[in-house]
C-alpha atoms as a PDB file:
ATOM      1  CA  UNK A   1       6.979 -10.510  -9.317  1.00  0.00           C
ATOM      2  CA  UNK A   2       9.678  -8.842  -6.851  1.00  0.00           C
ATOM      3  CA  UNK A   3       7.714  -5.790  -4.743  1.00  0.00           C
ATOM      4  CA  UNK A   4      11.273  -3.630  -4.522  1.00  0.00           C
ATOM      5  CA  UNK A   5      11.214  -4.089  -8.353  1.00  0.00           C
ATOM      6  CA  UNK A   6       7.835  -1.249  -7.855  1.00  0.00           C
ATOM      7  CA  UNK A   7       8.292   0.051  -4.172  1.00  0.00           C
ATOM      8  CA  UNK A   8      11.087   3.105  -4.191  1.00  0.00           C
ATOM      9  CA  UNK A   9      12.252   3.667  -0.701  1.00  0.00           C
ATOM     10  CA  UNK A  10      11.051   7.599  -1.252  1.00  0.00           C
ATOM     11  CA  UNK A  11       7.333   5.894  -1.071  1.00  0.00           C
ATOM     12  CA  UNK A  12       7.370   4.292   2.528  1.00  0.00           C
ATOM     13  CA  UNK A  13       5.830   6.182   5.467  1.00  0.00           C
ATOM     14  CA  UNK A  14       6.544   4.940   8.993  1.00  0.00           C
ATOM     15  CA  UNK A  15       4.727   6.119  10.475  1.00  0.00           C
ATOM     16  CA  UNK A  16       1.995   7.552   9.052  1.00  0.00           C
ATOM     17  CA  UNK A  17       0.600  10.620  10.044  1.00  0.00           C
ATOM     18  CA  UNK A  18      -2.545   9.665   9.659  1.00  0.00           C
ATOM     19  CA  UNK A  19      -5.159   8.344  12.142  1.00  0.00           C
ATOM     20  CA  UNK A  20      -8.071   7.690   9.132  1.00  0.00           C
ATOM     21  CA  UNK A  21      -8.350   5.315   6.290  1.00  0.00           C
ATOM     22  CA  UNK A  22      -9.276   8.327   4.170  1.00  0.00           C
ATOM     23  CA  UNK A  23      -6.307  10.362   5.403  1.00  0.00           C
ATOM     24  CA  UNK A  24      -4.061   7.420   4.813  1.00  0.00           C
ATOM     25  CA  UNK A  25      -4.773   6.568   1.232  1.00  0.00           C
ATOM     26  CA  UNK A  26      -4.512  10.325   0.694  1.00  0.00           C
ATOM     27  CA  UNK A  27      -1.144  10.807   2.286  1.00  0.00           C
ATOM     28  CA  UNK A  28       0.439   7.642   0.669  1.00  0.00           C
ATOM     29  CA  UNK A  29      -0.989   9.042  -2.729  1.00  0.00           C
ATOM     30  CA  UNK A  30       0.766  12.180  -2.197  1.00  0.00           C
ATOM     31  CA  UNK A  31       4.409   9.856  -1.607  1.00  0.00           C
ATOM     32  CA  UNK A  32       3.895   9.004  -4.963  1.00  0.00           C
ATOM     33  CA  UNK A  33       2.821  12.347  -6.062  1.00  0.00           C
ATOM     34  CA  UNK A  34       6.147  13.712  -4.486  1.00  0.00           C
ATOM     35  CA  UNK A  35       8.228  11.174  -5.995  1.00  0.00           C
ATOM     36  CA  UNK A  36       6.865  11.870  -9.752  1.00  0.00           C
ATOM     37  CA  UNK A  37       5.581   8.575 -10.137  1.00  0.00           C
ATOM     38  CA  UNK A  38       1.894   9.874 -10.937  1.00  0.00           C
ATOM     39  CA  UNK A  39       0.998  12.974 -12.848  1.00  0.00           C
ATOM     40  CA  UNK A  40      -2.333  13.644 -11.280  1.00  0.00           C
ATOM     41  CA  UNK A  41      -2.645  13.110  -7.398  1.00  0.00           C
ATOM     42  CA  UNK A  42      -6.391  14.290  -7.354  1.00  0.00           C
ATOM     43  CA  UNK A  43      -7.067  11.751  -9.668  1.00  0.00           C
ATOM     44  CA  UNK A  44      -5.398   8.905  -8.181  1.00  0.00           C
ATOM     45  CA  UNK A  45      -7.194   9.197  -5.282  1.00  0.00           C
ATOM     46  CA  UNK A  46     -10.449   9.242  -6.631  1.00  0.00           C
ATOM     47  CA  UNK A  47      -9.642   6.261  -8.447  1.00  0.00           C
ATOM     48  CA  UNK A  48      -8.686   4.308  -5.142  1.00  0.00           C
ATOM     49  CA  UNK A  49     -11.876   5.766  -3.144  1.00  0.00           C
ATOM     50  CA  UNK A  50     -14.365   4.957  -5.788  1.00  0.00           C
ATOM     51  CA  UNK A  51     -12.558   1.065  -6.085  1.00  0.00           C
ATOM     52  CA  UNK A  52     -13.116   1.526  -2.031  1.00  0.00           C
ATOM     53  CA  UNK A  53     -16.575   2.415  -2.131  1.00  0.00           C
ATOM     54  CA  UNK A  54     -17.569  -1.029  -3.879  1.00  0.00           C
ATOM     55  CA  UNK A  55     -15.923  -2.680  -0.932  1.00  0.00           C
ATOM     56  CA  UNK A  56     -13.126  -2.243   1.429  1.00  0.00           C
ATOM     57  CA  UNK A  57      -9.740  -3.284   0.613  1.00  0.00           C
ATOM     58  CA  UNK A  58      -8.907  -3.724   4.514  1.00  0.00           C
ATOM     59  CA  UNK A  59      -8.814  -7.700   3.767  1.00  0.00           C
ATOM     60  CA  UNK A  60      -8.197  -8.963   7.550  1.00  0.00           C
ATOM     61  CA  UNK A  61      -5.093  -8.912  10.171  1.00  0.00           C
ATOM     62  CA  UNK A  62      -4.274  -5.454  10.467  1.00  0.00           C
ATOM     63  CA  UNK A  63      -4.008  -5.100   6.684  1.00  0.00           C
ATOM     64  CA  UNK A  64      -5.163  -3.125   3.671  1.00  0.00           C
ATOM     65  CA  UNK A  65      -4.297  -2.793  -0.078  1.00  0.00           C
ATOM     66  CA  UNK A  66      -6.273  -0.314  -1.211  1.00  0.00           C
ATOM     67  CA  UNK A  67      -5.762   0.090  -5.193  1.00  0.00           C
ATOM     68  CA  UNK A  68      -7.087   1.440  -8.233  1.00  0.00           C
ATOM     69  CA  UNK A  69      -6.558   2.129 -11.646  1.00  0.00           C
ATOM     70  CA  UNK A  70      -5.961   5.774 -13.366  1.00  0.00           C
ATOM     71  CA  UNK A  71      -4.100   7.363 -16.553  1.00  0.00           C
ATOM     72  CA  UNK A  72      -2.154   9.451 -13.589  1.00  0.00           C
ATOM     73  CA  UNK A  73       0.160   6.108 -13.304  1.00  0.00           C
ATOM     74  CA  UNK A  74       2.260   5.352 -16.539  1.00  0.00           C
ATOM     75  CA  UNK A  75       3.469   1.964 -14.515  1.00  0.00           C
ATOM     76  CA  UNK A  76       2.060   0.025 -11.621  1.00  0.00           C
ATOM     77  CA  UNK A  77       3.210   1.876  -9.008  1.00  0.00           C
ATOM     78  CA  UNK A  78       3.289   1.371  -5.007  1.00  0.00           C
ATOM     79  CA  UNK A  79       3.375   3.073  -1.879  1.00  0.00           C
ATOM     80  CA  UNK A  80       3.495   1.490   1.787  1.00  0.00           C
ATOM     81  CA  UNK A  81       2.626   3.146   4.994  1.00  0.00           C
ATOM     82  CA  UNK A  82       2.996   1.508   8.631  1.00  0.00           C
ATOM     83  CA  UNK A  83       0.316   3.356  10.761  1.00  0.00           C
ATOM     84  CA  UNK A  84       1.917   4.480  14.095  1.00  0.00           C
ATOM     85  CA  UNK A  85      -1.630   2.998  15.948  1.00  0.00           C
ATOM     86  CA  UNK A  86      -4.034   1.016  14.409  1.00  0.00           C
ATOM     87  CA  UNK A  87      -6.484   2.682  11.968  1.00  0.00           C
ATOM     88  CA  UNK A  88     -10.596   1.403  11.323  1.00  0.00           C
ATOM     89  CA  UNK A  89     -10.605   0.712   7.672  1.00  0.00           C
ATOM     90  CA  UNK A  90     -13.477  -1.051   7.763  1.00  0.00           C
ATOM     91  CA  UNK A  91     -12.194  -4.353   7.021  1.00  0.00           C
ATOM     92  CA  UNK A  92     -14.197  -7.568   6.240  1.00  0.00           C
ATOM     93  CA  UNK A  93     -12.734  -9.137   9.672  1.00  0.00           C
ATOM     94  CA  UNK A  94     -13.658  -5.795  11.743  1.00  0.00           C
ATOM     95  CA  UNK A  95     -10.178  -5.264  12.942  1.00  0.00           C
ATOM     96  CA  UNK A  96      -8.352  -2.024  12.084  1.00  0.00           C
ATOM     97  CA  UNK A  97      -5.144  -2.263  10.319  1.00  0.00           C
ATOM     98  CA  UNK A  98      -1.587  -1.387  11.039  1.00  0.00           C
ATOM     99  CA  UNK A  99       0.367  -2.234   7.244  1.00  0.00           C
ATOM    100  CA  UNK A 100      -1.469  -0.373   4.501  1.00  0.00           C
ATOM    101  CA  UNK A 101      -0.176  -1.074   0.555  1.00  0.00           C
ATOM    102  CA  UNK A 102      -0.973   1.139  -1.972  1.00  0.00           C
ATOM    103  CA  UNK A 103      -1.239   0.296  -5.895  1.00  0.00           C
ATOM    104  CA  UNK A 104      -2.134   1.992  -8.697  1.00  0.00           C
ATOM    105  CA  UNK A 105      -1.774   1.344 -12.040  1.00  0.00           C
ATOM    106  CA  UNK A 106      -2.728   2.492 -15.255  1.00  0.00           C
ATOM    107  CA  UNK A 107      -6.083   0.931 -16.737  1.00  0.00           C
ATOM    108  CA  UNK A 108      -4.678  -1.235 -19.249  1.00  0.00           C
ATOM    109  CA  UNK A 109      -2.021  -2.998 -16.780  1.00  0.00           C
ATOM    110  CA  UNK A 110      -4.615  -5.618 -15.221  1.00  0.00           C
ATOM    111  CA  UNK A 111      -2.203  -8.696 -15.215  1.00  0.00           C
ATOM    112  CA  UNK A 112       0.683  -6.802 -13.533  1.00  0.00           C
ATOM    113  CA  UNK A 113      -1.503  -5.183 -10.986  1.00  0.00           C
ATOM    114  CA  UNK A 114      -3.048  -8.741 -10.311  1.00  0.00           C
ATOM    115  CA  UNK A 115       0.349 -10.005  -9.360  1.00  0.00           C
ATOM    116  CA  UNK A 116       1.415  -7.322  -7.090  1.00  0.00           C
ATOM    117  CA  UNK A 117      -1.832  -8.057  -5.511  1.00  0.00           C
ATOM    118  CA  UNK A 118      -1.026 -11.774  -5.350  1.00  0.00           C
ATOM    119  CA  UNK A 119       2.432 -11.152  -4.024  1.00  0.00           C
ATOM    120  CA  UNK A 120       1.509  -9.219  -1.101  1.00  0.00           C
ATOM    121  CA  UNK A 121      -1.265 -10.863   0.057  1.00  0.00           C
ATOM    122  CA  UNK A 122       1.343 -14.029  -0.081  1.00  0.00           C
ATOM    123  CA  UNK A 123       3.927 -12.447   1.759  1.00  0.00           C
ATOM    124  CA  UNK A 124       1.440 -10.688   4.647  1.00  0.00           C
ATOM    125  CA  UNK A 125       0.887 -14.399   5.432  1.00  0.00           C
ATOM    126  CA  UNK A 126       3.907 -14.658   7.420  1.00  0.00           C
ATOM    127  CA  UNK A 127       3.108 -13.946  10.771  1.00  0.00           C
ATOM    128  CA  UNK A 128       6.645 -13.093  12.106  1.00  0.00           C
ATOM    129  CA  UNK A 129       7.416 -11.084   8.850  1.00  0.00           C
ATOM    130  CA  UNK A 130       4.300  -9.140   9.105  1.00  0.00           C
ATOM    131  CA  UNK A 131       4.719  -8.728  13.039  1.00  0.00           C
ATOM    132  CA  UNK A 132       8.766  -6.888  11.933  1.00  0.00           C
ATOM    133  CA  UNK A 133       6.637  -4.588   9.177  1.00  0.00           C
ATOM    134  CA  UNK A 134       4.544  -3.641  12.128  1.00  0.00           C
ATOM    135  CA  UNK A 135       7.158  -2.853  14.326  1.00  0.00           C
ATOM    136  CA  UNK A 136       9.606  -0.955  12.104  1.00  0.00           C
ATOM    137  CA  UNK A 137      10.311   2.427  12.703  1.00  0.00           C
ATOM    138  CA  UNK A 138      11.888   3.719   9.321  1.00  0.00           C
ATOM    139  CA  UNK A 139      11.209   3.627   5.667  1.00  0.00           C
ATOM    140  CA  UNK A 140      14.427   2.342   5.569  1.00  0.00           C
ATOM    141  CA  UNK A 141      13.595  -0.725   8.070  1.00  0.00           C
ATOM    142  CA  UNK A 142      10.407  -1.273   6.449  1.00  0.00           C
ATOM    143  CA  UNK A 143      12.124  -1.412   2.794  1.00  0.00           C
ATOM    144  CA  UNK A 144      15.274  -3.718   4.153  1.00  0.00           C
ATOM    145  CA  UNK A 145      12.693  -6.015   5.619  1.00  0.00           C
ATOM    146  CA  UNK A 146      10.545  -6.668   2.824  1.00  0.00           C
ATOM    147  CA  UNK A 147      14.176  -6.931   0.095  1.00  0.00           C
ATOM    148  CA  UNK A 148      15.105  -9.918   2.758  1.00  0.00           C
ATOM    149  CA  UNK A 149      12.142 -11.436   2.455  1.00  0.00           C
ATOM    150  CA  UNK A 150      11.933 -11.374  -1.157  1.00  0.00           C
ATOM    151  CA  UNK A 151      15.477 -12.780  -1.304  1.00  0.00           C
ATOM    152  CA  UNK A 152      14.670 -15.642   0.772  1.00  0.00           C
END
């Protein structure tokens, strides 16, 4: 699975506004609401907070991929955000994050979403990559970093 195959440039935030996990997930929910890649923002977000109420998706060094599944995505879809300082999200290693990734699919798209899932967490174990993604200053940064990486 290639990531710039589902992340659009239109749904990368960096920063992000937003100094809360809540906050965050909502305003990277509303990227993809803005690009027309979900049909139901209200909906997608409930679907992420209730999959984050059974336990966080903040899965250690500085990152989350919070996620969920709801009829407002026809696809798997992504969004990415780069918090401008780092942000609690109650992850299982206590430290707050800085890279949050977004996916949502529909229901019936399990093995997809499962690979995204896979794929991140695979490239996020790159220190030095992950250290650029936390630097960058630009949607545009943030998406030309991730395409080399994928290319390597």
């Amino acid at each position: 699975m290639i990531l710039t195959q589902i992340l659009q440039p239109t749904c990368i935030k960096a920063p992000l506004e937003s100094t809360g996990k809540e906050s965050a997930i909502e305003e990277l929910v509303q990227l993809l609401a803005q690009s027309g890649q979900i049909s139901d923002p209200n909906n997608a977000f409930q679907a992420i907070m209730d999959r984050e109420q059974q336990r966080s998706t903040g899965i250690g060094s500085g990152i989350a991929i919070p996620h969920g599944k709801s009829s407002s995505a026809k696809e798997l879809v992504m969004a990415l955000g780069i918090t401008a300082e780092p942000i609690d999200f109650e992850s299982i290693d206590n430290k707050p994050v800085k890279i949050i990734v977004l996916l949502l699919s529909p229901p019936d798209c399990t093995g997809p979403h499962i690979q995204a899932l896979a794929r991140i967490s695979r490239l996020m174990l790159d220190d030095t990559f992950k250290a650029k993604l936390e630097k960058a200053a630009s949607p545009e940064e943030v998406y030309g970093l991730i395409s080399a990486k994928e290319s390597e």
